[in-house]
Protein backbone atom coordinates (compact mmCIF):
# COMPACT_ATOMS: atom_id res chain seq x y z
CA UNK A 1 11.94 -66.10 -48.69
CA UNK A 2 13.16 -67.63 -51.99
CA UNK A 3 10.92 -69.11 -54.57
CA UNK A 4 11.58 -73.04 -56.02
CA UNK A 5 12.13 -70.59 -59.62
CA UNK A 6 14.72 -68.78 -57.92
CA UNK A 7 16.82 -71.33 -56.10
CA UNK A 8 16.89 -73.58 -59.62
CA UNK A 9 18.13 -70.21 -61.51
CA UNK A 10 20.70 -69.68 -58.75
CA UNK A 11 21.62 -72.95 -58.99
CA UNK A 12 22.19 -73.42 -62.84
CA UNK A 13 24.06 -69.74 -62.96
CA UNK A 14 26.39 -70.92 -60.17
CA UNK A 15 27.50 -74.40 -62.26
CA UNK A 16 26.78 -72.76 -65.85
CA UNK A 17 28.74 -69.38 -64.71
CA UNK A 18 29.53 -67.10 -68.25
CA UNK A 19 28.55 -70.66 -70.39
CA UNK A 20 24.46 -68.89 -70.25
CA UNK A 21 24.07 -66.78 -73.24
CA UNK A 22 20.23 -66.04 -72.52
CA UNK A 23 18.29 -67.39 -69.32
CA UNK A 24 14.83 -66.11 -69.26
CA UNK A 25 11.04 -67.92 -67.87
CA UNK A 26 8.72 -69.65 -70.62
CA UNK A 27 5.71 -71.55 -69.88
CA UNK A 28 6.57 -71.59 -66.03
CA UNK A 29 10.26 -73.24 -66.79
CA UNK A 30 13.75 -71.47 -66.49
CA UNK A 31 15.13 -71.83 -70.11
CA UNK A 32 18.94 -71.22 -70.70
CA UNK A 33 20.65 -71.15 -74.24
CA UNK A 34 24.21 -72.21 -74.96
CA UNK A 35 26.82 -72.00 -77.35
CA UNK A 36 27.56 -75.50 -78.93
CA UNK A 37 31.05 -75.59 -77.88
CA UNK A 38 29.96 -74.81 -74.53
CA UNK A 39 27.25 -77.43 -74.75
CA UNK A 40 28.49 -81.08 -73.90
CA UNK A 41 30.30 -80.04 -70.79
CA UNK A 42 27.37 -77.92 -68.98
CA UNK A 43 24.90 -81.00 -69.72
CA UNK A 44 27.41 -82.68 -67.89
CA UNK A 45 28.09 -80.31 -65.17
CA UNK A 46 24.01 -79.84 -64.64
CA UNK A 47 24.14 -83.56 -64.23
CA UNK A 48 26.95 -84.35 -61.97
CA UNK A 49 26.93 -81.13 -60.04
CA UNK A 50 25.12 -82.21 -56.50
CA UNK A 51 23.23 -78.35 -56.54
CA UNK A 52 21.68 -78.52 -59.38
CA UNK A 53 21.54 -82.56 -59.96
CA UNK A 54 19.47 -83.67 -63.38
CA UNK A 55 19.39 -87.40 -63.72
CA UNK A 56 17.20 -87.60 -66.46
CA UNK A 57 17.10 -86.28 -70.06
CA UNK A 58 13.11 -86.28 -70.43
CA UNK A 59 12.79 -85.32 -73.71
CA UNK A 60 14.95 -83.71 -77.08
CA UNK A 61 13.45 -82.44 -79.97
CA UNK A 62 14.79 -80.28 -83.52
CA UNK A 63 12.75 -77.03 -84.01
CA UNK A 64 13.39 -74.89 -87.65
CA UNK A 65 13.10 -71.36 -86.51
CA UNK A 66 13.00 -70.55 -90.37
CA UNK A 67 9.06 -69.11 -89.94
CA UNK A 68 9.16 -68.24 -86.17
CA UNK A 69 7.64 -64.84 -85.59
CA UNK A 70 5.87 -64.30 -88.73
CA UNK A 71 9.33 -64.87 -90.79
CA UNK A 72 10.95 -62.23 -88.55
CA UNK A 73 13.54 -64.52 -87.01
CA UNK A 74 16.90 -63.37 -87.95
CA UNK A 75 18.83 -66.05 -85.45
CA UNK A 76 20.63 -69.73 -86.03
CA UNK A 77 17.54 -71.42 -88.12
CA UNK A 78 18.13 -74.96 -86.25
CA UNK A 79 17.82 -75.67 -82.76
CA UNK A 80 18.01 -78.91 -80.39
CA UNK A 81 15.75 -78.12 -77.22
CA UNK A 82 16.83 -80.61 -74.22
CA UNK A 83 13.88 -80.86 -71.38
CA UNK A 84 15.61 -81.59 -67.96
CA UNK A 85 14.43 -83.23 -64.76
CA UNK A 86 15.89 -83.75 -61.02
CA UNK A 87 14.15 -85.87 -59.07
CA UNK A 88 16.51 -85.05 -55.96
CA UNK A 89 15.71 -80.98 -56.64
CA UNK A 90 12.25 -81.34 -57.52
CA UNK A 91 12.96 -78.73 -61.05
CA UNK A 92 12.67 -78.99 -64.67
CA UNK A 93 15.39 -77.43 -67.12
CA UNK A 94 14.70 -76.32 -70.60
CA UNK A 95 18.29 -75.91 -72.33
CA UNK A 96 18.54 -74.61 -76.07
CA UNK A 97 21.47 -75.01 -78.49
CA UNK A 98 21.60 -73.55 -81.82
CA UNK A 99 23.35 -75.14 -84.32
CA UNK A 100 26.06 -72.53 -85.85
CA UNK A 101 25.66 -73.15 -89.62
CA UNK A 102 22.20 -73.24 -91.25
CA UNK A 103 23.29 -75.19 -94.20
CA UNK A 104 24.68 -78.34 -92.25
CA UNK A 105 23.47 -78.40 -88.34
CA UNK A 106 25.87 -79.92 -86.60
CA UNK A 107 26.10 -80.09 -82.15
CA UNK A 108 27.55 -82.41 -79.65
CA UNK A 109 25.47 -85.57 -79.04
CA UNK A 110 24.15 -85.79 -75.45
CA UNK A 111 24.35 -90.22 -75.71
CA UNK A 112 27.42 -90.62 -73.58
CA UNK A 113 25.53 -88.60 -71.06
CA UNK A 114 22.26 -89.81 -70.98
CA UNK A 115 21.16 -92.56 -72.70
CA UNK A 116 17.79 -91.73 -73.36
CA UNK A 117 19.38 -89.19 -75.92
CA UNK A 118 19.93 -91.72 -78.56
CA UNK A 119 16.43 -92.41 -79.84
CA UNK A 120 15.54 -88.66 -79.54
CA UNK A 121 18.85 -87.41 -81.29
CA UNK A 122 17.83 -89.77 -84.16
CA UNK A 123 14.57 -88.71 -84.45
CA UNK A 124 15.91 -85.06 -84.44
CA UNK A 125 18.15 -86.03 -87.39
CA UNK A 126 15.76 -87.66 -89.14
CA UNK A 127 13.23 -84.95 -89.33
CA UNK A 128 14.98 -81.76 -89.07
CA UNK A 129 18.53 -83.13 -90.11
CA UNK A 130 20.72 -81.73 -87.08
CA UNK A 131 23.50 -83.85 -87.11
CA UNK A 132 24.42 -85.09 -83.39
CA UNK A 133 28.43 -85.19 -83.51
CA UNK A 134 29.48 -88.23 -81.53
CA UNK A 135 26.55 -90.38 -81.74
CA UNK A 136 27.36 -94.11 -82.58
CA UNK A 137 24.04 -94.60 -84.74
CA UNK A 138 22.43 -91.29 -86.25
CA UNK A 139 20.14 -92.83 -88.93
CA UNK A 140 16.35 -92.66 -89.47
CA UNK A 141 14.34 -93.67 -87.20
CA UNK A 142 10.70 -92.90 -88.42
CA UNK A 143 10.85 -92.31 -92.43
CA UNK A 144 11.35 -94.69 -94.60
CA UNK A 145 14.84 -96.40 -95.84
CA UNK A 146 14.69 -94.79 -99.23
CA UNK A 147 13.10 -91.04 -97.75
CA UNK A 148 14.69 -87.69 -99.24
CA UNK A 149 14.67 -84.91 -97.21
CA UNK A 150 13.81 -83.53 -93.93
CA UNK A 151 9.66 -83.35 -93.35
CA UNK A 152 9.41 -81.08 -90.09
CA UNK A 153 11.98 -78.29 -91.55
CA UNK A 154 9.53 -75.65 -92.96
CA UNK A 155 10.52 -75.58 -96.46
CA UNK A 156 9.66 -79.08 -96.88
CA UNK A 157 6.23 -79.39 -98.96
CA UNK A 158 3.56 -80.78 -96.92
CA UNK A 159 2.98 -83.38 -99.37
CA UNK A 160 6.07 -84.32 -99.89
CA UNK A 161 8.13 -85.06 -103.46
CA UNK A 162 7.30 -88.69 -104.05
CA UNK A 163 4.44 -90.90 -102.60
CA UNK A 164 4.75 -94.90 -102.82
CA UNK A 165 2.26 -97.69 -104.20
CA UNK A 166 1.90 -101.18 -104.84
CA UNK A 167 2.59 -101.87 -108.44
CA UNK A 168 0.61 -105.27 -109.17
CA UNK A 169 1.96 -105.18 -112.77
CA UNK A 170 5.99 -105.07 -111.36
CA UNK A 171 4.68 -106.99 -108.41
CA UNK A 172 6.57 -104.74 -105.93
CA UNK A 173 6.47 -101.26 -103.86
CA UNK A 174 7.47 -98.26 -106.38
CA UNK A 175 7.77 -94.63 -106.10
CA UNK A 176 6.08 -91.57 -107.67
CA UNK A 177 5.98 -88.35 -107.62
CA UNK A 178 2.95 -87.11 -105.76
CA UNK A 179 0.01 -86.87 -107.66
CA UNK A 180 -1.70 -85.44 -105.36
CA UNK A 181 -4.29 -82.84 -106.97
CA UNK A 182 -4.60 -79.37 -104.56
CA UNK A 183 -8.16 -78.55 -103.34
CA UNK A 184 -10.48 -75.82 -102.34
CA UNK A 185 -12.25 -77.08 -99.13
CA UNK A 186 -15.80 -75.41 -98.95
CA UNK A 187 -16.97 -75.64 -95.26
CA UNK A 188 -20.80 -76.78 -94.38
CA UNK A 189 -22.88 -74.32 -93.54
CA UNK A 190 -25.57 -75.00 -91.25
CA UNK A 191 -29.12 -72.94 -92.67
CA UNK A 192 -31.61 -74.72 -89.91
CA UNK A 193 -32.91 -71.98 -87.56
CA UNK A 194 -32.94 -74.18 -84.62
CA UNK A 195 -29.98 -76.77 -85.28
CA UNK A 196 -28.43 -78.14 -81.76
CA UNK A 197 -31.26 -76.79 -79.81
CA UNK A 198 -32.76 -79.09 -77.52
CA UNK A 199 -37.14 -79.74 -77.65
C-alpha cells in the first residue's frame, strides 16, 4: 500500500519528468528544485495537470544562502522558495529555484499564474532583490520610498546605513547615517538562594 508522500512524489515526477534537478523530504514536505528556464512552465504544468492539481500559490519567499551551513554553501546564493497546495489532492509542494547569477537575481515571475504571486514576488524583491522577470509592478512593498539596499540579504548591516528623524529646525523628515553607538549587553544574574520558589 502506497503512502499520501509517495503518490504526490509519483505524481510531480510523472508531470515534472527530467525538469527535477533534486527532489528530496524536509520538514514532512516533498521539495523539488528547478532550473529557472525550466521554472515557469512546470508551475504551470503542476497547476493545470489534473494528477497533481495545485490551485493555490500559499506562500513565496527570497532566502540568501550566502551563510547557510556555517558559510559552507558553495551553491546559487539567491533562491525563491514557492509553497504549494491542492485542495483536490489533499498535498503540499515546496518548489526551489535558484537564481543563476549572484550579482543580479533574476527568475520568471509566477503572476500570470497565480495571482497571489504578486504581493509575495514584491516583497521578495524588496528585501532580498531577486528580480521577478515578467511582473507588471516589482517595486517595494515594505521599505521605505527613498530605502538603499536589500535588509534580509546577509551582508546587509543589521542597523542599517542611514536612520531617519524629524528635523524641527528644517521642519521636515531627514536622513542620517546611523548613529547608533554598539553595546556590550551584561545579562542579570539572579544571587537569591530561593528566587521562583514557591512558600
Amino acid at each position: 500500500m502506497t503512502t499520501k508522500f509517495e503518490n504526490l512524489e509519483a505524481a510531480v515526477k510523472n508531470v515534472l519528468g527530467d525538469r527535477i534537478l533534486q527532489s528530496f523530504s524536509a520538514f514532512g514536505e516533498l521539495t523539488v528544485v528547478l532550473a529557472p528556464a525550466a521554472y515557469l512552465q512546470a508551475m504551470i504544468d503542476l497547476r493545470d495537470d489534473a494528477s497533481t492539481a495545485f490551485e493555490e500559490l500559499i506562500d513565496l519567499c527570497g532566502v540568501d544562502y550566502s551563510a547557510y551551513a556555517d558559510g559552507v554553501w558553495d551553491g546559487a546564493r539567491f533562491a525563491a522558495v514557492s509553497h504549494l497546495l491542492s485542495i483536490s489532492n489533499n498535498w503540499r509542494l515546496r518548489v526551489r529555484v535558484f537564481a543563476a547569477d549572484d550579482e543580479m537575481p533574476v527568475v520568471p515571475s509566477l503572476s500570470e499564474v497565480w495571482s497571489s504571486a504578486n504581493w509575495y514576488e514584491r516583497e521578495a524583491f524588496d528585501l532580498f532583490g531577486i528580480l521577478f522577470d515578467g511582473h507588471n509592478d516589482l517595486r517595494r512593498i515594505l521599505t521605505d520610498y527613498g530605502f538603499i539596499g536589500h535588509p534580509f540579504r546577509k551582508d546587509f548591516p543589521i542597523s542599517g546605513y542611514v536612520e531617519m528623524r524629524y528635523d524641527a529646525d528644517q521642519k521636515r523628515v531627514i536622513y542620517q547615517p546611523v548613529t547608533i553607538d554598539p553595546r556590550e549587553n551584561t545579562p542579570r544574574v539572579i544571587r537569591e538562594e530561593h528566587y521562583g520558589m514557591k512558600g
